[in-house]
Protein backbone atom coordinates (compact mmCIF):
# COMPACT_ATOMS: atom_id res chain seq x y z
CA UNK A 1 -104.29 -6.82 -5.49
CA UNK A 2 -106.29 -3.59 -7.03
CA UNK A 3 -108.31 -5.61 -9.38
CA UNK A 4 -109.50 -8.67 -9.25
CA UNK A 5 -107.55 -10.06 -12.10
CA UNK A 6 -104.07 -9.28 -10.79
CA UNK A 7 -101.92 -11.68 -9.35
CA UNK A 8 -102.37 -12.34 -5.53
CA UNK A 9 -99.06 -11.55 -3.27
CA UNK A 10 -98.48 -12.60 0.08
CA UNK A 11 -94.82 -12.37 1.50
CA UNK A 12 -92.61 -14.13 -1.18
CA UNK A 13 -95.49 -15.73 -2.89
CA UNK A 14 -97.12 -14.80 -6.10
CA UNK A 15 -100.35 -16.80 -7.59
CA UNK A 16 -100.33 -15.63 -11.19
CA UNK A 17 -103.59 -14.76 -12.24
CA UNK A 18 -104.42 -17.18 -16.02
CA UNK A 19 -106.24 -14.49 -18.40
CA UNK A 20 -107.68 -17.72 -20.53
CA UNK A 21 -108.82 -19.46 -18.14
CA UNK A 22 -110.07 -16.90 -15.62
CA UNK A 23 -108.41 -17.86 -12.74
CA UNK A 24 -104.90 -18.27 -10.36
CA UNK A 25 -102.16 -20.87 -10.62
CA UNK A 26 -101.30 -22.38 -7.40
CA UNK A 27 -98.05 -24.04 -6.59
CA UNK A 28 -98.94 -27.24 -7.32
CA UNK A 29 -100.13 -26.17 -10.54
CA UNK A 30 -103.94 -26.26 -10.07
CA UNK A 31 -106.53 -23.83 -11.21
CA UNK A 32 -108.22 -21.71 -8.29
CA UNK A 33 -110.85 -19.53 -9.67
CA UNK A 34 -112.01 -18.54 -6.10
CA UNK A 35 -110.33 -15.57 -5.33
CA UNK A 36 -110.85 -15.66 -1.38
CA UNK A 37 -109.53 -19.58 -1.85
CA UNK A 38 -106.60 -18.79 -3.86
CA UNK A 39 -105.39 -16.10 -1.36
CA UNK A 40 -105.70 -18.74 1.88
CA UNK A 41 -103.01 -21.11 -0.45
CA UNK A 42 -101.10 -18.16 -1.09
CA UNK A 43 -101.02 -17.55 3.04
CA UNK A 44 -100.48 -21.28 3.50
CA UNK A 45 -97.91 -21.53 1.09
CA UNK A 46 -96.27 -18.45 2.39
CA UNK A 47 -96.31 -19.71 6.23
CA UNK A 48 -94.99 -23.67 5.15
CA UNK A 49 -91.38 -21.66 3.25
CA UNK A 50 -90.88 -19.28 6.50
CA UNK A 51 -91.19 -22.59 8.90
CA UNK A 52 -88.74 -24.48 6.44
CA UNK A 53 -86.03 -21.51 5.71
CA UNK A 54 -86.41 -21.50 10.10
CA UNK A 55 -85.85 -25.44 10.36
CA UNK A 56 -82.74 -24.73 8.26
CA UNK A 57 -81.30 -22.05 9.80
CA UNK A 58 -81.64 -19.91 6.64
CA UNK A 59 -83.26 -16.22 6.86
CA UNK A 60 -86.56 -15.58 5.25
């Protein structure tokens, strides 16, 4: 992230930043307009796909 309305990246997971509505889509579709609280979903989000690709024997 170099500004604070670009999307937020961590490993294979990208929040999309919403120009209207001033804030990041999550993957369950809600609205985060906390920046520091959209990046800990993207982290969460990022760690629950690397423990399921590793529970199916797939590489992440």
């Amino acid at each position: 992230m170099k500004s604070i309305y670009d999307s937020i990246r961590v490993g294979r997971v990208t929040l999309p930043y919403f120009y209207k509505r001033r804030g990041w889509i999550t993957p369950d579709n809600r609205l985060e307009k906390n920046a520091f609280k959209a990046q800990l979903i993207a982290e969460k989000e990022n760690e629950r796909l690397k423990l399921l690709a590793a529970s199916l024997g797939l590489s992440y």
